[in-house]
C-alpha atoms as a PDB file:
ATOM      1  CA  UNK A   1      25.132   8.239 -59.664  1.00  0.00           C
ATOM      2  CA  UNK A   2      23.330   8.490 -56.202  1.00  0.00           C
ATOM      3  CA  UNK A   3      25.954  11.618 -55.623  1.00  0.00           C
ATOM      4  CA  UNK A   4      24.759  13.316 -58.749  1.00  0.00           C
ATOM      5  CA  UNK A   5      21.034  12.723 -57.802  1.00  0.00           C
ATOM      6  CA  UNK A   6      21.461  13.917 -54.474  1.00  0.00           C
ATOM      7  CA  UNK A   7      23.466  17.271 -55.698  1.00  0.00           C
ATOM      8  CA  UNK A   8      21.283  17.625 -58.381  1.00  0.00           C
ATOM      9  CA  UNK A   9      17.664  17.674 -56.416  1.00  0.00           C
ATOM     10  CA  UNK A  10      19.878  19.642 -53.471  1.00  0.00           C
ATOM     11  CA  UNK A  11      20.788  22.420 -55.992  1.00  0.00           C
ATOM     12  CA  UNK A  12      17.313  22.657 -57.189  1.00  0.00           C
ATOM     13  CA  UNK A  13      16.063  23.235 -53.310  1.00  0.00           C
ATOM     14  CA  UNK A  14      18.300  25.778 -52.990  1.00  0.00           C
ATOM     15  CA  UNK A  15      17.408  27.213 -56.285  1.00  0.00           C
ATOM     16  CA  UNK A  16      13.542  27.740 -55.115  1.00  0.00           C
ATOM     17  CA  UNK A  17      14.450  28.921 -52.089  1.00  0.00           C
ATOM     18  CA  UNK A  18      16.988  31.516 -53.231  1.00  0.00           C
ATOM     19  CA  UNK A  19      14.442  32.873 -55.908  1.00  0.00           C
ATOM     20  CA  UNK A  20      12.989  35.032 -53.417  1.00  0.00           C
ATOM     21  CA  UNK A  21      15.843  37.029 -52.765  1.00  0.00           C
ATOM     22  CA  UNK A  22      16.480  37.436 -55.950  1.00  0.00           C
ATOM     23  CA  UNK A  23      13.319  38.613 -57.060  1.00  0.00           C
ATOM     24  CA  UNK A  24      13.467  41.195 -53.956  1.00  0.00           C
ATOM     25  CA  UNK A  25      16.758  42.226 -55.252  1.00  0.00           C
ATOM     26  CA  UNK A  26      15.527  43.003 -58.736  1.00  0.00           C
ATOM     27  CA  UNK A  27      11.870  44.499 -58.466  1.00  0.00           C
ATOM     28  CA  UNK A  28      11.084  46.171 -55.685  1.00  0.00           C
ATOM     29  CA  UNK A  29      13.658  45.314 -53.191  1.00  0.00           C
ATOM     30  CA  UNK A  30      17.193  46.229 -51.979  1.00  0.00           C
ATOM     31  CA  UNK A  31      18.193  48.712 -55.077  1.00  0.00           C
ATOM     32  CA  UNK A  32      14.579  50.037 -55.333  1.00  0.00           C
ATOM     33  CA  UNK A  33      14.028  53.791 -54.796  1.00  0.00           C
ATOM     34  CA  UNK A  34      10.905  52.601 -53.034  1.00  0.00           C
ATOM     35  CA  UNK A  35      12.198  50.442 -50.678  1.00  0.00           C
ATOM     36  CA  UNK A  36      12.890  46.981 -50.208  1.00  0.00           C
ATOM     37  CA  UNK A  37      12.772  43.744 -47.793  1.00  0.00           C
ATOM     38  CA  UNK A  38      14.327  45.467 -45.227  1.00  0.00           C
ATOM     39  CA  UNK A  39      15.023  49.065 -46.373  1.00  0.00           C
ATOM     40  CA  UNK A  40      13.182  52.521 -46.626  1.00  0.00           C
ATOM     41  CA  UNK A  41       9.436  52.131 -46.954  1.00  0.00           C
ATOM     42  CA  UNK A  42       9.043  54.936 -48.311  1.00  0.00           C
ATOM     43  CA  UNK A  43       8.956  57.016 -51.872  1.00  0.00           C
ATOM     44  CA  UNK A  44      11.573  58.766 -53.106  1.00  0.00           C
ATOM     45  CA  UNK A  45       9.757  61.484 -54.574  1.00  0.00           C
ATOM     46  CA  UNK A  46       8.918  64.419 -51.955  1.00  0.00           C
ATOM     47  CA  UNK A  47       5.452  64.585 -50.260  1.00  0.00           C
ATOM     48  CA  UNK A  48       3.146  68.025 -51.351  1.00  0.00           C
ATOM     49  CA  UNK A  49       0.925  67.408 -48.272  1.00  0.00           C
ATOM     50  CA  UNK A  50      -2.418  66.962 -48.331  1.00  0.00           C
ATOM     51  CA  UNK A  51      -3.416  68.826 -51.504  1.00  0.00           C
ATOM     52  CA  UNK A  52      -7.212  66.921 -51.502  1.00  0.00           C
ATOM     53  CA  UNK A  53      -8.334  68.363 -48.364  1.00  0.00           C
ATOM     54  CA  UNK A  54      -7.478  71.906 -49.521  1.00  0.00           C
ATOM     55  CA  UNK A  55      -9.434  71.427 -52.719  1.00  0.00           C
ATOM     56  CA  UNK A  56     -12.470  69.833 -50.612  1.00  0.00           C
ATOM     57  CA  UNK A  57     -12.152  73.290 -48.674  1.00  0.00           C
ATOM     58  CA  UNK A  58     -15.126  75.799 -49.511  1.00  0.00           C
ATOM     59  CA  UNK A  59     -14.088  79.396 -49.614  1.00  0.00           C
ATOM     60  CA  UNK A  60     -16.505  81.137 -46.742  1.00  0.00           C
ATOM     61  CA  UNK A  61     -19.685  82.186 -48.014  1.00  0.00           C
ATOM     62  CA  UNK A  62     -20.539  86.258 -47.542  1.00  0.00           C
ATOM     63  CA  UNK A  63     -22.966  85.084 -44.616  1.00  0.00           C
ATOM     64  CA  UNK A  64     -20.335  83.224 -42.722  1.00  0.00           C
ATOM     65  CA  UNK A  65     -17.976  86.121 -43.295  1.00  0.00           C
ATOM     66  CA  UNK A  66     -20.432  88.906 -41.688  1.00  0.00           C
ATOM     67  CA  UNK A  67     -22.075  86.399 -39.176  1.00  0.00           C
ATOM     68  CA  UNK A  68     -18.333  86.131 -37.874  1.00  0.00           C
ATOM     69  CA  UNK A  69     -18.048  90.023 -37.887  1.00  0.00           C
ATOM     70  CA  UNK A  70     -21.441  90.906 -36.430  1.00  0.00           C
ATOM     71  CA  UNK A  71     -21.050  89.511 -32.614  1.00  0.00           C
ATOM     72  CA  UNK A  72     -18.416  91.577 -32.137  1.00  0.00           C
ATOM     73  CA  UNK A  73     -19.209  94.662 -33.819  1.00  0.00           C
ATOM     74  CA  UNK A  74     -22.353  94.546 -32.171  1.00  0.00           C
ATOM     75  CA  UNK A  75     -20.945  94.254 -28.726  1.00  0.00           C
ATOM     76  CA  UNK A  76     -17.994  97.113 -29.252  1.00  0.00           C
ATOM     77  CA  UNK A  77     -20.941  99.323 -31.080  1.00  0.00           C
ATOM     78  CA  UNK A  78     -24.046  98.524 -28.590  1.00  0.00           C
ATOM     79  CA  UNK A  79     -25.984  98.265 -31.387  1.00  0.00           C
ATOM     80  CA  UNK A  80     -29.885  97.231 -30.970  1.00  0.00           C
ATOM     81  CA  UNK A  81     -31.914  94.938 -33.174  1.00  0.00           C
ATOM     82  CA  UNK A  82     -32.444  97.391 -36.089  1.00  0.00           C
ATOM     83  CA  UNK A  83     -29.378  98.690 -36.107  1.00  0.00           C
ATOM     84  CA  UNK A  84     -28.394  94.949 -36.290  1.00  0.00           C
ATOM     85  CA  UNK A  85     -30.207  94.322 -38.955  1.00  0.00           C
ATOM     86  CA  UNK A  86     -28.612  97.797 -40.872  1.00  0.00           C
ATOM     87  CA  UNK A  87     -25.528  96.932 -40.378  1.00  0.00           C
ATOM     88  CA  UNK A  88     -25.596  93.197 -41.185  1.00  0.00           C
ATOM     89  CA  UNK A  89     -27.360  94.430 -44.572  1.00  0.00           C
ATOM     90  CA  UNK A  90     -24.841  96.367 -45.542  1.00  0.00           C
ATOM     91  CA  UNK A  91     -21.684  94.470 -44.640  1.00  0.00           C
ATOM     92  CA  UNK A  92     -23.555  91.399 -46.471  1.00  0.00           C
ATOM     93  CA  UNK A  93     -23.752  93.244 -49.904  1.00  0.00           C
ATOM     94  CA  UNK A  94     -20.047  94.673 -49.774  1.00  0.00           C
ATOM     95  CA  UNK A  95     -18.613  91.294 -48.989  1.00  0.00           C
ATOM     96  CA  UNK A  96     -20.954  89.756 -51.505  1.00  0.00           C
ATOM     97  CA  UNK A  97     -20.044  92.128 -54.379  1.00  0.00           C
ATOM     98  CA  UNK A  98     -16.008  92.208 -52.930  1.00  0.00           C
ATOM     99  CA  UNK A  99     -16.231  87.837 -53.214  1.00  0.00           C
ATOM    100  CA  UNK A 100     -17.619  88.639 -57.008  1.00  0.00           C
ATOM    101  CA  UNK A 101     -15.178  91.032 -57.872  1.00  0.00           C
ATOM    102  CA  UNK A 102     -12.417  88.620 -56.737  1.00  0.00           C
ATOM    103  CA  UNK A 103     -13.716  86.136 -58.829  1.00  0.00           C
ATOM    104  CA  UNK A 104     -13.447  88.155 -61.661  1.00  0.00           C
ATOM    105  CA  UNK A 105      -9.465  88.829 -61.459  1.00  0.00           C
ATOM    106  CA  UNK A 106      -9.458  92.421 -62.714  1.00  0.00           C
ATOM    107  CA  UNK A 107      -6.436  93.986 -62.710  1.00  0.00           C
ATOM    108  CA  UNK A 108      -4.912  95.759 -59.598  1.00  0.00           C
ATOM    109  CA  UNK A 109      -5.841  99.369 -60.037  1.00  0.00           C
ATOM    110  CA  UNK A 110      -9.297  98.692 -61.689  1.00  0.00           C
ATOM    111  CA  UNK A 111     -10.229  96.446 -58.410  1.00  0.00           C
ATOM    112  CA  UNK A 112      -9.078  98.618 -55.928  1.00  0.00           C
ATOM    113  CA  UNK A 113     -11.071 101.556 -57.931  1.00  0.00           C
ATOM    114  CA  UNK A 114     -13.998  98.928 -57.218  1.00  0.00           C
ATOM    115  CA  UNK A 115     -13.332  97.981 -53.600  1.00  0.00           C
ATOM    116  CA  UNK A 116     -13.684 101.896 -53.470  1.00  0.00           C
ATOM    117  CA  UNK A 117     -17.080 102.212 -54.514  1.00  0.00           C
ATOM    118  CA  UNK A 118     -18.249  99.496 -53.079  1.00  0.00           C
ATOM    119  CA  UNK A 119     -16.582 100.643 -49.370  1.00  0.00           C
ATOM    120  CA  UNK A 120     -18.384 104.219 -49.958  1.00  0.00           C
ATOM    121  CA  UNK A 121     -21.958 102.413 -50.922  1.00  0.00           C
ATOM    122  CA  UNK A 122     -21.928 100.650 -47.796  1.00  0.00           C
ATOM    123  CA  UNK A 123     -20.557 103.984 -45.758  1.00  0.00           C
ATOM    124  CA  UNK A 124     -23.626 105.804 -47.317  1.00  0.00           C
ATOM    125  CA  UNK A 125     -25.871 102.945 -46.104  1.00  0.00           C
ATOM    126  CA  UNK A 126     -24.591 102.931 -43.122  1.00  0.00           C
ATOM    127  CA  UNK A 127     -24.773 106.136 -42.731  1.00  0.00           C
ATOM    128  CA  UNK A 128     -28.535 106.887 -43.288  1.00  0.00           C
ATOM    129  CA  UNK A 129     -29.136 103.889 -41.202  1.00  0.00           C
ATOM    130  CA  UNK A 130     -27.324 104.109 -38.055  1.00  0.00           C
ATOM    131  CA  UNK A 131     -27.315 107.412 -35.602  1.00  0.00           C
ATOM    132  CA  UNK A 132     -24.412 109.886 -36.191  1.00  0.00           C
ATOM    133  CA  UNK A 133     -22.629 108.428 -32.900  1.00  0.00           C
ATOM    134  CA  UNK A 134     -22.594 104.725 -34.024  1.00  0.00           C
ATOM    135  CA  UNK A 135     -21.731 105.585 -37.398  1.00  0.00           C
ATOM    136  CA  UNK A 136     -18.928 107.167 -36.598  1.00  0.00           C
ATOM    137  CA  UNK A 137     -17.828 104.522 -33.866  1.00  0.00           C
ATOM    138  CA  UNK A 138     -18.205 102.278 -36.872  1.00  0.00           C
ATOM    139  CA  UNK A 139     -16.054 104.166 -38.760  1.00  0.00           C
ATOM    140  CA  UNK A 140     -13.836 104.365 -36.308  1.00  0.00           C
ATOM    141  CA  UNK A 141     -13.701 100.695 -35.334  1.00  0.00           C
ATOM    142  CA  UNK A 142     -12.877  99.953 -39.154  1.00  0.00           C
ATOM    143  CA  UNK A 143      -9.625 102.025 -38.952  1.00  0.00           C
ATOM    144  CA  UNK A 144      -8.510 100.140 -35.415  1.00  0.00           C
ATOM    145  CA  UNK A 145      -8.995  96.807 -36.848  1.00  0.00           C
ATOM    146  CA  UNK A 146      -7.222  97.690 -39.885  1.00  0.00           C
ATOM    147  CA  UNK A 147      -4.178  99.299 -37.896  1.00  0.00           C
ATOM    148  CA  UNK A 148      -3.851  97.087 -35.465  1.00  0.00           C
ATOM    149  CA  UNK A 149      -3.417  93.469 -37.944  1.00  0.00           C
ATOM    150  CA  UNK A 150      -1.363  95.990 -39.920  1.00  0.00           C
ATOM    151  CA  UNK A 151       1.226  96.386 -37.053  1.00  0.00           C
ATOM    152  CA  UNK A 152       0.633  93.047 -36.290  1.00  0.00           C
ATOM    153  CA  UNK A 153       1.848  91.910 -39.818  1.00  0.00           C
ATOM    154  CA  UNK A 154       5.157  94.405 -39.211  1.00  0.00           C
ATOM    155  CA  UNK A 155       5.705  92.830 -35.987  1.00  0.00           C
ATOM    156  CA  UNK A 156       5.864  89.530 -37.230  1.00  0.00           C
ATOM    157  CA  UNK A 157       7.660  90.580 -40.092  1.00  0.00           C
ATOM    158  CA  UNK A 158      10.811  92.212 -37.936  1.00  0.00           C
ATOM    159  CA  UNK A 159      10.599  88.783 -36.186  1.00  0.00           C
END
């Protein structure tokens, strides 16, 4: 009788103390997806990265856009205060009405057609604003930038 009292309270120890493996075997433990005891930590299902911190990210405004542009476009231009000012004026409205137009998802051929206007408004501004010389050093700084991150874009391409 003391036998069956012994084995009895014995197999109930070992009963409690077994129910922890057990449990770690059925929820989240050793034939989990997400890990176990001693297995992976980690999810199964594939990370996307950190999608938050690109929604949290604010498009640049048309200010920030120019005030980028303007330090160096002054400095390959030699352009004084007024001519500054012109210039800053004009580049502000284009990118302002270009960030609008983008907004408004027209189709392909109707927003190049207004990328066009808007790029020969601010040439005619431009243009009555600045001297002859620095417009046209303007004009041609335009076309280098835009051939030179072209070929850069091929280069990388062939890469």
């Amino acid at each position: 009788m003391k036998n069956i009292k012994t084995l009895i309270v014995l197999s109930f120890v070992l009963g409690l103390l077994s129910v922890n493996d057990v449990a770690a075997q059925y929820g989240y433990g050793y034939g989990s997806p997400y890990g176990g005891r001693y297995g992976r930590q980690q999810s199964m299902v594939p990370n996307g990265g950190p999608t938050e911190s690109k929604k949290d990210e604010t498009p640049p405004t048309a200010e920030e856009i120019v005030d980028g542009q303007m330090p160096s476009i002054s400095e390959e231009l030699g352009l004084d205060p007024f001519e500054q000012a012109v210039v800053r004026t004009a580049l502000l409205q284009s990118v302002q009405q270009k960030i609008e137009l983008h907004i408004l998802e027209l189709e392909p051929l109707k927003m190049k057609e207004e990328y066009q206007k808007i790029d020969s408004k601010m040439l005619e501004e431009l243009k009555m604003g600045l001297p002859e010389e620095k417009y046209n050093a303007f004009i041609t700084l335009q076309e280098n930038s835009f051939k030179t991150k072209n070929k850069k874009k091929k280069k990388n391409k062939k890469d």
